[in-house]
Protein backbone atom coordinates (compact mmCIF):
# COMPACT_ATOMS: atom_id res chain seq x y z
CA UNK A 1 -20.84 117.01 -28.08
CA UNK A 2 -21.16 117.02 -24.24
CA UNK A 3 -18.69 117.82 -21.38
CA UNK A 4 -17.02 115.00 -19.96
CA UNK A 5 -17.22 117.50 -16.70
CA UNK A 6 -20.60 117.15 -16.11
CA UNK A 7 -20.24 113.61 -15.26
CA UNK A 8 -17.37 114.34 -12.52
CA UNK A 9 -18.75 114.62 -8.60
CA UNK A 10 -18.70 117.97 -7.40
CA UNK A 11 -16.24 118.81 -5.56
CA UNK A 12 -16.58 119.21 -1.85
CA UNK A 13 -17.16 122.65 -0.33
CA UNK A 14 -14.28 123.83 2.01
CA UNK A 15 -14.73 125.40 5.67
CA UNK A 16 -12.44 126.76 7.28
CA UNK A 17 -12.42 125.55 10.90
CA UNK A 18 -11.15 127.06 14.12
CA UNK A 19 -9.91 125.35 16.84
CA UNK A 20 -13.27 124.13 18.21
CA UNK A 21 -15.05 123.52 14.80
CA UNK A 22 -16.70 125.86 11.77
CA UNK A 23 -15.42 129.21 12.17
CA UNK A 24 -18.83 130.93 12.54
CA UNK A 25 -19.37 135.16 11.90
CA UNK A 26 -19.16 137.52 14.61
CA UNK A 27 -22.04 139.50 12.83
CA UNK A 28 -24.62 136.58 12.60
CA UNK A 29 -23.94 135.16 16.14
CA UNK A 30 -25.09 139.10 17.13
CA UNK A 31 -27.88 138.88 14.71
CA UNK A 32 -29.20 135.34 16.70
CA UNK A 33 -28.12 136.75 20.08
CA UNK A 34 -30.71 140.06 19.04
CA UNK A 35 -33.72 137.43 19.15
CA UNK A 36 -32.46 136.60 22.93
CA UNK A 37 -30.42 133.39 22.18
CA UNK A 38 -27.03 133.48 24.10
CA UNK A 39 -23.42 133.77 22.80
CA UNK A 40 -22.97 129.95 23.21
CA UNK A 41 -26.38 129.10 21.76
CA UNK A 42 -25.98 131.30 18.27
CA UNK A 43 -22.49 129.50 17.83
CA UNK A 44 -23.57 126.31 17.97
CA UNK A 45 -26.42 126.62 16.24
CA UNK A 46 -24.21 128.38 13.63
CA UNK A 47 -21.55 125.38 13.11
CA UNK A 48 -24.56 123.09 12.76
CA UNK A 49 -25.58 125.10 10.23
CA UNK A 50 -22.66 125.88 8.33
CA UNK A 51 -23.04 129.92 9.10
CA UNK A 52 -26.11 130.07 7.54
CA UNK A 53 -28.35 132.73 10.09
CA UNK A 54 -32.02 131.75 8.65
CA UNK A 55 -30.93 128.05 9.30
CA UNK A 56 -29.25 128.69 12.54
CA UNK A 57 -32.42 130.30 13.77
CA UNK A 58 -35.02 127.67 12.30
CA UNK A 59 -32.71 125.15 14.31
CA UNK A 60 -32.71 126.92 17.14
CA UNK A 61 -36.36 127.26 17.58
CA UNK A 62 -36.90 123.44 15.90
CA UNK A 63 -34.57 122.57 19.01
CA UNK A 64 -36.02 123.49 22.03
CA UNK A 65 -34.38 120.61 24.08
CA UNK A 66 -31.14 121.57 23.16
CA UNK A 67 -31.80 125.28 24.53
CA UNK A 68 -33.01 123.65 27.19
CA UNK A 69 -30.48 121.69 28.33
CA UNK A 70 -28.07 124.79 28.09
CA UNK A 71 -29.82 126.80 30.49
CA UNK A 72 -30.17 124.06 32.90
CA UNK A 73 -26.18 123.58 33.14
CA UNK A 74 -26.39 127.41 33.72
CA UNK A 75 -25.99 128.70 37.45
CA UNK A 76 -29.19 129.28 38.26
CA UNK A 77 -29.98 133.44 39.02
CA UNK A 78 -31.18 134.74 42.32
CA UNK A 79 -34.78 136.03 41.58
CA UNK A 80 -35.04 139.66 42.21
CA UNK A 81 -38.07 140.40 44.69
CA UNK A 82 -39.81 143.63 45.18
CA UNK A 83 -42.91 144.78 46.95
CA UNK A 84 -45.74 144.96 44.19
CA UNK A 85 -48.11 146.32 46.64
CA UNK A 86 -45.79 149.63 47.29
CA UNK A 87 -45.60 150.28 43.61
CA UNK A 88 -47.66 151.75 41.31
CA UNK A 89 -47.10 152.46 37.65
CA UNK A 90 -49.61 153.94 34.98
CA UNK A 91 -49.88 152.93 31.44
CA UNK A 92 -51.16 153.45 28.04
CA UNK A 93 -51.77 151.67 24.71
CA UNK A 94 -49.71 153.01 22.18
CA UNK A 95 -49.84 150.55 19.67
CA UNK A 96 -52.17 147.50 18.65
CA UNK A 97 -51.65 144.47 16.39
CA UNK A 98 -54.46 143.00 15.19
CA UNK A 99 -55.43 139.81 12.90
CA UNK A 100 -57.83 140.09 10.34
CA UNK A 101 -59.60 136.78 9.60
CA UNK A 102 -61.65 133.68 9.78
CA UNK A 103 -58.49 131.62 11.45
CA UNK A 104 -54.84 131.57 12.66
CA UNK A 105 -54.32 129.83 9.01
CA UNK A 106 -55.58 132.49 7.09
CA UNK A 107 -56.09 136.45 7.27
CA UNK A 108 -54.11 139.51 7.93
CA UNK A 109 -52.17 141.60 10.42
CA UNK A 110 -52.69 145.14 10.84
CA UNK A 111 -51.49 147.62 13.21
CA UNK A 112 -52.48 150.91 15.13
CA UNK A 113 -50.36 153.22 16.26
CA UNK A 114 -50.30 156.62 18.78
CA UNK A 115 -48.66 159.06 17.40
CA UNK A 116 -49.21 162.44 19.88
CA UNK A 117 -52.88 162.28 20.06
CA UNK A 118 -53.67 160.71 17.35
CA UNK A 119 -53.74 157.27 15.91
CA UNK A 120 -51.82 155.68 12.45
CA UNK A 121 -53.57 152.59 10.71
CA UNK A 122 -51.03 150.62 9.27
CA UNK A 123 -52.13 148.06 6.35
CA UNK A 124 -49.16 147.15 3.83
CA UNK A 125 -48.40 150.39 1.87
CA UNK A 126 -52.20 152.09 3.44
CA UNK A 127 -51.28 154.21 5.89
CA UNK A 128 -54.16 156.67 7.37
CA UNK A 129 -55.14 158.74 10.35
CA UNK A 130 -57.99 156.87 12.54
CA UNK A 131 -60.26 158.62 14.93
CA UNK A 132 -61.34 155.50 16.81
CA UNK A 133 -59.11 152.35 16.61
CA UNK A 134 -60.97 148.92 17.98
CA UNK A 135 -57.48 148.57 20.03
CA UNK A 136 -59.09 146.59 22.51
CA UNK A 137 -59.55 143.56 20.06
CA UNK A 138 -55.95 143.59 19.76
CA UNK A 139 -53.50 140.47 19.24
CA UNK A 140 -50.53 142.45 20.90
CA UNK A 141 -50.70 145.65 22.49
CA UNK A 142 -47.93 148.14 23.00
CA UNK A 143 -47.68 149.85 26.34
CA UNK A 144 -45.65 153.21 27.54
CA UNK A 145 -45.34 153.77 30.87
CA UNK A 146 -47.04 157.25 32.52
CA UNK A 147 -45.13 157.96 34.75
């Protein structure tokens, strides 16, 4: 009545590797390197993942030390410098995130948006005109520069 083939082991998944390891997708090492990981970072976090991108990243931020120690082989930049004093820039809000409850743990995110003169409340699939956001109580605010 039963399959003797149930009983077997499975058999062992097959990867093909490159020259320094798991041959990892050009497309998900972009996807990682989008989030501000470098070239190097994405691929290694790619062949310790087997190519899997939502694993790759969870490692990568689980990881920190790792990321660490990469950038502290890297030459180290020459810090740009510029007069603050003898600039001036002008800015304003055009968009507010905000989180609606009692704790980090629990609640809601909702967002504001300018749009012209005007500003769009965003709340899952509510999406209104708003004559007076509270963008000041914002989580993250969105800023265009004036000028």
């Amino acid at each position: 009545m039963g399959d003797e083939s149930l009983d077997l082991p499975l058999p062992k998944k097959k990867v093909n590797k490159g020259p320094q390891g798991p041959a990892v997708s050009e497309d998900n090492v972009q996807i990682i390197q989008g989030m501000g990981f470098t070239d190097k970072q994405a691929r290694r976090a790619l062949e310790k993942t087997d190519n899997n991108v939502d694993r790759a990243i969870d490692y990568l931020f689980n990881h920190p030390d790792d990321i660490e120690d990469e950038q502290a082989g890297a030459p180290a930049q020459e810090a740009k410098h510029f007069d603050v004093e003898s600039q001036t820039a002008r800015y304003r809000v055009v968009g507010s995130l905000l989180h609606l409850g009692s704790s980090v743990n629990s609640g809601h995110y909702v967002c504001y948006t300018r749009k012209g003169d005007h500003w769009i409340y965003f709340n899952d699939e509510k999406v209104y005109r708003i004559e007076d956001p509270p963008v000041g109580k914002g989580y993250l605010l969105f800023l265009e520069r004036k000028d």
